[in-house]
C-alpha atoms as a PDB file:
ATOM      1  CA  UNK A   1     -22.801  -9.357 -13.505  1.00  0.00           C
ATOM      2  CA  UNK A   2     -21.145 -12.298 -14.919  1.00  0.00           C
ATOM      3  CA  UNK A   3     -18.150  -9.473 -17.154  1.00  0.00           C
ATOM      4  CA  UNK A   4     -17.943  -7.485 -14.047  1.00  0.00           C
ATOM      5  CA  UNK A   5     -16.689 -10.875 -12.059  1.00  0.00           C
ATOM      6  CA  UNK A   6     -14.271 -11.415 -15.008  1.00  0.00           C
ATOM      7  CA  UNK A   7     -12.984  -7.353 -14.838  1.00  0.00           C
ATOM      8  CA  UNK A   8     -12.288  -8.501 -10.834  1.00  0.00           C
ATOM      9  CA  UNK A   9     -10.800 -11.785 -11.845  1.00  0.00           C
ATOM     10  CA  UNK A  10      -8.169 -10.440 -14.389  1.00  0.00           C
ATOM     11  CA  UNK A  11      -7.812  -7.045 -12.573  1.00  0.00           C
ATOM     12  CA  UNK A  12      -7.445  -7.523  -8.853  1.00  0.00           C
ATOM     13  CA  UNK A  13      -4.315  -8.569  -8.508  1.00  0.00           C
ATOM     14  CA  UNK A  14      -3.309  -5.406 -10.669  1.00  0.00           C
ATOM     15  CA  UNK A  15      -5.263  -2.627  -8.583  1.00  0.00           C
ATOM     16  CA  UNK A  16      -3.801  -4.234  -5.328  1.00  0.00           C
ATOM     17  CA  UNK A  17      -0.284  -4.312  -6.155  1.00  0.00           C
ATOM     18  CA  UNK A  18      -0.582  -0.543  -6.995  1.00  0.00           C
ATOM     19  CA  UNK A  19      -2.936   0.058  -3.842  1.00  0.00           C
ATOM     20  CA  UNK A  20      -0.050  -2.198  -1.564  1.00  0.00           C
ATOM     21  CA  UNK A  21       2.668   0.159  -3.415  1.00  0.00           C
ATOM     22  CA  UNK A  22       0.898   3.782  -2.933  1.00  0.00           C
ATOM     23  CA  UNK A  23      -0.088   2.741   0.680  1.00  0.00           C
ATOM     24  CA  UNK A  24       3.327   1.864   1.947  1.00  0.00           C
ATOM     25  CA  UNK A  25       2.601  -1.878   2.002  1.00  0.00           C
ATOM     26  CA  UNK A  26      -0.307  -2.120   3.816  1.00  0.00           C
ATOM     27  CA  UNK A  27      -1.877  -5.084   2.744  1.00  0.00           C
ATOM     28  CA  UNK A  28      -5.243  -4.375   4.959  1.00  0.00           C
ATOM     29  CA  UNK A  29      -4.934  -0.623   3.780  1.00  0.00           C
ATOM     30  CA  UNK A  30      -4.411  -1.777  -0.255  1.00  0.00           C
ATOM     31  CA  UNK A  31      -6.979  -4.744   0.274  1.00  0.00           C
ATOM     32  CA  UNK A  32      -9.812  -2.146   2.075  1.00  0.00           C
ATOM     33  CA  UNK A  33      -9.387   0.144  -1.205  1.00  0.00           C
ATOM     34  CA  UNK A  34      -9.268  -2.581  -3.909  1.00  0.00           C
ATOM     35  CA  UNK A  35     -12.735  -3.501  -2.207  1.00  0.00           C
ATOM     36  CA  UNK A  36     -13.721   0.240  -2.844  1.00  0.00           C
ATOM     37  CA  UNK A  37     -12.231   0.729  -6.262  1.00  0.00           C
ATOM     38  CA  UNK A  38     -14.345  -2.429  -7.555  1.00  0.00           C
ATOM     39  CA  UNK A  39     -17.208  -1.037  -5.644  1.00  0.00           C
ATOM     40  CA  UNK A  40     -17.020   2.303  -7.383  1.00  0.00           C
ATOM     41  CA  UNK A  41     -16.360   1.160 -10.658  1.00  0.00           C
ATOM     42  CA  UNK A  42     -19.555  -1.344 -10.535  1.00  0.00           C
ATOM     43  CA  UNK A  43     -21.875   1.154  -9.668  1.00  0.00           C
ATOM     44  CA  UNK A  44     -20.121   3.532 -12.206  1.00  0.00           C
ATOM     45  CA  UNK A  45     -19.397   0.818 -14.855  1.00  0.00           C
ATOM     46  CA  UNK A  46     -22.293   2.667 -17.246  1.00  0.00           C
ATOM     47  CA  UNK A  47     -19.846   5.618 -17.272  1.00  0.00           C
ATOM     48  CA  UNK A  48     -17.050   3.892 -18.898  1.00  0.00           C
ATOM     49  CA  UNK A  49     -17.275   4.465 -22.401  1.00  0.00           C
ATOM     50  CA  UNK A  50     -14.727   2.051 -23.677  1.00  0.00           C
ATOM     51  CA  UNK A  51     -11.977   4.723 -25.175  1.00  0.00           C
ATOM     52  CA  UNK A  52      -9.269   3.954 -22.869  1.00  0.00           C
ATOM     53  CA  UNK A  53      -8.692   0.450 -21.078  1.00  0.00           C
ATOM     54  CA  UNK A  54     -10.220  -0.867 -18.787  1.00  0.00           C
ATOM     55  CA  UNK A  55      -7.327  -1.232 -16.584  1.00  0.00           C
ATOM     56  CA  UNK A  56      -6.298   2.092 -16.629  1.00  0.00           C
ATOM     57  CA  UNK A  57     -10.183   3.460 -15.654  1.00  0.00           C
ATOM     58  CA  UNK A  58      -9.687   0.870 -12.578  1.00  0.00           C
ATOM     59  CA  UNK A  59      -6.137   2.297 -11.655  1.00  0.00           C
ATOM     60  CA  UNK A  60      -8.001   5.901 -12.367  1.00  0.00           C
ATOM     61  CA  UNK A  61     -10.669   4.450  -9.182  1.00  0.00           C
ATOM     62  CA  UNK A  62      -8.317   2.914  -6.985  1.00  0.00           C
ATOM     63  CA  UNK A  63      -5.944   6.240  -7.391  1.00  0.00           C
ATOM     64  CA  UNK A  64      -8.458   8.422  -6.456  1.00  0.00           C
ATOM     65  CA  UNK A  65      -9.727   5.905  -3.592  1.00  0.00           C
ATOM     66  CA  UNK A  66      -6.253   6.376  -2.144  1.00  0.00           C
ATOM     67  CA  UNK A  67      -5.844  10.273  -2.416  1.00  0.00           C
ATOM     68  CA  UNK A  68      -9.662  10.512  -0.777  1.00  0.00           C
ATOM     69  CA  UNK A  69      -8.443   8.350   1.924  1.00  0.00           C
ATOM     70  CA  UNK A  70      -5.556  10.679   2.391  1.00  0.00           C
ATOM     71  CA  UNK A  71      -7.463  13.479   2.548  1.00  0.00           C
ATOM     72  CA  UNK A  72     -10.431  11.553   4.938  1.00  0.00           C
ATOM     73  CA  UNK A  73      -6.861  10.953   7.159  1.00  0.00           C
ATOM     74  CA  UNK A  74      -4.672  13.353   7.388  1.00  0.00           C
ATOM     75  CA  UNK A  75      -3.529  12.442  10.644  1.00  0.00           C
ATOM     76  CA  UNK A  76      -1.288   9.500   8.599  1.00  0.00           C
ATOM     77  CA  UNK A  77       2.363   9.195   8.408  1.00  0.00           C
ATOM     78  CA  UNK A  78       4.002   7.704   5.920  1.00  0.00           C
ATOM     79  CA  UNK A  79       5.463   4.342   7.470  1.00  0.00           C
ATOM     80  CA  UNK A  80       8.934   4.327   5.780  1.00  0.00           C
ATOM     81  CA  UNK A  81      10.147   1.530   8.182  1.00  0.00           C
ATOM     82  CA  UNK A  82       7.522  -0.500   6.392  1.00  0.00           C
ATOM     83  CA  UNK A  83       8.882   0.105   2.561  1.00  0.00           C
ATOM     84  CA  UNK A  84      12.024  -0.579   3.692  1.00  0.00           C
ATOM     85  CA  UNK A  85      11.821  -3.924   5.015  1.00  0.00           C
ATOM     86  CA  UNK A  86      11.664  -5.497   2.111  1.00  0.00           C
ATOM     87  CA  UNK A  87      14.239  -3.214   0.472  1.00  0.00           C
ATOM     88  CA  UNK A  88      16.928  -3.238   2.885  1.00  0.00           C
ATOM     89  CA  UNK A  89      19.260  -6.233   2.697  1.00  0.00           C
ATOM     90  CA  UNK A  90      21.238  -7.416   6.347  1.00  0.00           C
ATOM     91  CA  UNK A  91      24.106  -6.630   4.760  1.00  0.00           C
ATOM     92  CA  UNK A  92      23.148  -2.881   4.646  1.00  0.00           C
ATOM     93  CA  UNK A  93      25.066  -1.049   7.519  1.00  0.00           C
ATOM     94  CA  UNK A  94      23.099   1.105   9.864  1.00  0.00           C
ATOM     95  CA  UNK A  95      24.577   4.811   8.362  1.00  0.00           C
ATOM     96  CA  UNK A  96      22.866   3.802   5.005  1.00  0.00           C
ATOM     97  CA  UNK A  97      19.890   2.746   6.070  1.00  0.00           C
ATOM     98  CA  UNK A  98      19.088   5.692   8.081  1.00  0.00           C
ATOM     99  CA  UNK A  99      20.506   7.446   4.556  1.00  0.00           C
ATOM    100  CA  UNK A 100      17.701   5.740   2.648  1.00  0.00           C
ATOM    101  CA  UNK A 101      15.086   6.364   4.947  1.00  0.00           C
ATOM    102  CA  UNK A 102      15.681   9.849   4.716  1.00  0.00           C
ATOM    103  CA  UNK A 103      15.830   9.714   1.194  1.00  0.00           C
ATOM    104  CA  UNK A 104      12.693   7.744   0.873  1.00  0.00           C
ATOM    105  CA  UNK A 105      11.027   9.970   3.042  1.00  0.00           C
ATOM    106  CA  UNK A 106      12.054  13.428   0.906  1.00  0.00           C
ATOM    107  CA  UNK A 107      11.026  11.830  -2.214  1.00  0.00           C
ATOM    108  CA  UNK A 108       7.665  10.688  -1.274  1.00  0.00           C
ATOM    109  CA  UNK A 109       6.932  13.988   0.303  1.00  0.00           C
ATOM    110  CA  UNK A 110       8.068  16.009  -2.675  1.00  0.00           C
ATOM    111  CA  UNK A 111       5.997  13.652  -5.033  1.00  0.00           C
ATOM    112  CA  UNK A 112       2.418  13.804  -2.493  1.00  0.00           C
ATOM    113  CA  UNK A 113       3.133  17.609  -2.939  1.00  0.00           C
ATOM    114  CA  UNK A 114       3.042  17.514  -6.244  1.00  0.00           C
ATOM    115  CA  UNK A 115      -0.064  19.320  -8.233  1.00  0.00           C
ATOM    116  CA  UNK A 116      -2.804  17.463 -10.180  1.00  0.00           C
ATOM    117  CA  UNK A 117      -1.984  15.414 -13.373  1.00  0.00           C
ATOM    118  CA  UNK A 118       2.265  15.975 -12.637  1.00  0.00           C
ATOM    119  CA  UNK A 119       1.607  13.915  -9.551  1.00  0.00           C
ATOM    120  CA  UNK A 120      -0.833  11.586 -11.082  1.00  0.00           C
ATOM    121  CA  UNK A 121       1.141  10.249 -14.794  1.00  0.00           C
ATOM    122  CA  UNK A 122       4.257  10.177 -12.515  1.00  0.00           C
ATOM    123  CA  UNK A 123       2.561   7.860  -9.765  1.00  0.00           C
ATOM    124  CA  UNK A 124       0.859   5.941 -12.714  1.00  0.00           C
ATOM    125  CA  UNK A 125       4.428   5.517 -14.438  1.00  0.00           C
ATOM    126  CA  UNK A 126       6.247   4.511 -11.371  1.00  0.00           C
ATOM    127  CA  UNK A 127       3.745   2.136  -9.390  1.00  0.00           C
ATOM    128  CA  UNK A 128       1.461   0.341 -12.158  1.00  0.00           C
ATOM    129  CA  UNK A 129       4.127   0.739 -15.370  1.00  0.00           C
ATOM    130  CA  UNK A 130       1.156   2.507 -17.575  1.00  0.00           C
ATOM    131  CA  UNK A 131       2.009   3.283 -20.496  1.00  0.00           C
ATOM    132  CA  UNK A 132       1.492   6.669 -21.196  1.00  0.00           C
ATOM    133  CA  UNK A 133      -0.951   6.830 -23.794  1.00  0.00           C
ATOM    134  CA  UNK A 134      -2.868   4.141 -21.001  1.00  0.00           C
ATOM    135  CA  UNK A 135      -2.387   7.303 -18.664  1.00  0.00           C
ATOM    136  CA  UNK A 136      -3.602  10.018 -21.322  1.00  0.00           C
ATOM    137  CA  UNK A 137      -6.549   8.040 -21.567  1.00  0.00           C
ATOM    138  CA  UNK A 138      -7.140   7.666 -17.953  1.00  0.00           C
ATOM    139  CA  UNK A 139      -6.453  11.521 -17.741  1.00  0.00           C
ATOM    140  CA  UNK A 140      -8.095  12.434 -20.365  1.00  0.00           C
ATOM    141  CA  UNK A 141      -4.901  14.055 -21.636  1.00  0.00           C
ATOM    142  CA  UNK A 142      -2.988  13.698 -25.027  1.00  0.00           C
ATOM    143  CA  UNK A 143      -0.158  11.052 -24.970  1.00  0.00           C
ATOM    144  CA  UNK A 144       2.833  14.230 -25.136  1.00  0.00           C
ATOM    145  CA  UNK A 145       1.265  15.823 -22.112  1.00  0.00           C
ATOM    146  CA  UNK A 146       1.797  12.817 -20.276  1.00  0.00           C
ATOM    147  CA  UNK A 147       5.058  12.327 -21.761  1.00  0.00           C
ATOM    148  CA  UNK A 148       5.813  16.439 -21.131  1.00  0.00           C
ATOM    149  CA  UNK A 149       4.542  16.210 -17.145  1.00  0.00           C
ATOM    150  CA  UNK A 150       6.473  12.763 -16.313  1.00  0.00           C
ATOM    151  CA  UNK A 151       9.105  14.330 -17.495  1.00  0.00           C
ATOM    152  CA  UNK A 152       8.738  17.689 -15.741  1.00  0.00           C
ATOM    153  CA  UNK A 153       8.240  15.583 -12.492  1.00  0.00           C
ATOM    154  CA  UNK A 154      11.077  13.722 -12.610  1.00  0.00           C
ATOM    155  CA  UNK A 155      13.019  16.887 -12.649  1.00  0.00           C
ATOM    156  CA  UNK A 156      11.531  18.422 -10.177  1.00  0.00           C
ATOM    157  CA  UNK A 157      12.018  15.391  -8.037  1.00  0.00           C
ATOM    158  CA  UNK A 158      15.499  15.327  -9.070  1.00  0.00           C
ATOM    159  CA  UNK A 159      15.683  19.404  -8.687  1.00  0.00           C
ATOM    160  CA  UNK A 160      14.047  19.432  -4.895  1.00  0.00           C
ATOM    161  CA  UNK A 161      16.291  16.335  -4.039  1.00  0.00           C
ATOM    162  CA  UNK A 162      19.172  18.170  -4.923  1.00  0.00           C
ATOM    163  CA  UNK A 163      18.489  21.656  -3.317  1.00  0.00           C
ATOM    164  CA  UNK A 164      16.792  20.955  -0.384  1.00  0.00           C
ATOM    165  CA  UNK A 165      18.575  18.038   0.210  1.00  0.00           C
ATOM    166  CA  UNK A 166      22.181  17.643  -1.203  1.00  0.00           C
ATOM    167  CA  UNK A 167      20.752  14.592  -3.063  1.00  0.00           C
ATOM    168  CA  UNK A 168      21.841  13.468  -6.379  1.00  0.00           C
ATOM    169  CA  UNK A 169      19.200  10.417  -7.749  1.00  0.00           C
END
């Protein structure tokens, strides 16, 4: 009991950043799951097996806390206006804001649609900073794969952007 109060101790500031990022900044949202994802990983803490870290078998959780959430809800919007209030500087004028909304918007649509493992290394590589042979672990997937599908995903973020959208990022 006593090691799983250190894992929450030196981890939960971790899992909620990542949980705040992936659900739009909703701290009661991100705070609901990190309660889950420590749930779920004590009662499955005799499945860990010690290959990967730690970390990345808690990010592993709380990822698939938030995707089952998703899928419990699929009634939810993405709240854009709530990413973007911390983004958006006063100085910003109106025409680019709505610009970057939009943008935000076709981005994190293209990435949700996104299949399997692509969606997953790319998420872990943008919101928690894995590294990628923390994400092959998690994945169970060699380190090039995850190299090989972050880089596939980018492109296709940058390739949808682009066609359906007249964005260059």
């Amino acid at each position: 009991m006593k090691y799983f109060e250190g894992l929450y101790k030196a981890y939960h500031k971790d899992i909620f950043r990542f949980l705040y990022k992936l659900s739009n900044n909703n701290v009661d949202l991100a705070e609901e799951l990190t309660q889950e994802t420590f749930y779920y990983a004590y009662l499955e803490m005799s499945k860990f097996k010690g290959e990967g870290h730690i970390k990345t078998w808690l990010m592993g959780i709380a990822k698939n806390r938030f995707f089952m959430y998703l899928r419990k809800n699929k009634n939810i919007t993405v709240s854009i206006d709530e990413i973007l209030n911390d983004v958006i500087e006063d100085t910003v004028s109106i025409q680019d804001t709505l610009i970057n909304r939009q943008l935000l918007t076709n981005a994190l649509n293209i990435v949700f649609d996104m299949k399997g493992n692509m969606r997953d290394v790319f998420l872990a590589r943008i919101y928690s900073d894995s590294s990628y042979s923390q994400i092959s672990r998690s994945l169970g997937i060699s380190e090039s794969s995850a190299k090989v599908l972050f880089f596939r995903a980018k492109q296709q973020l940058q390739k949808q952007l682009r066609e359906s959208y007249n964005y260059e990022i």
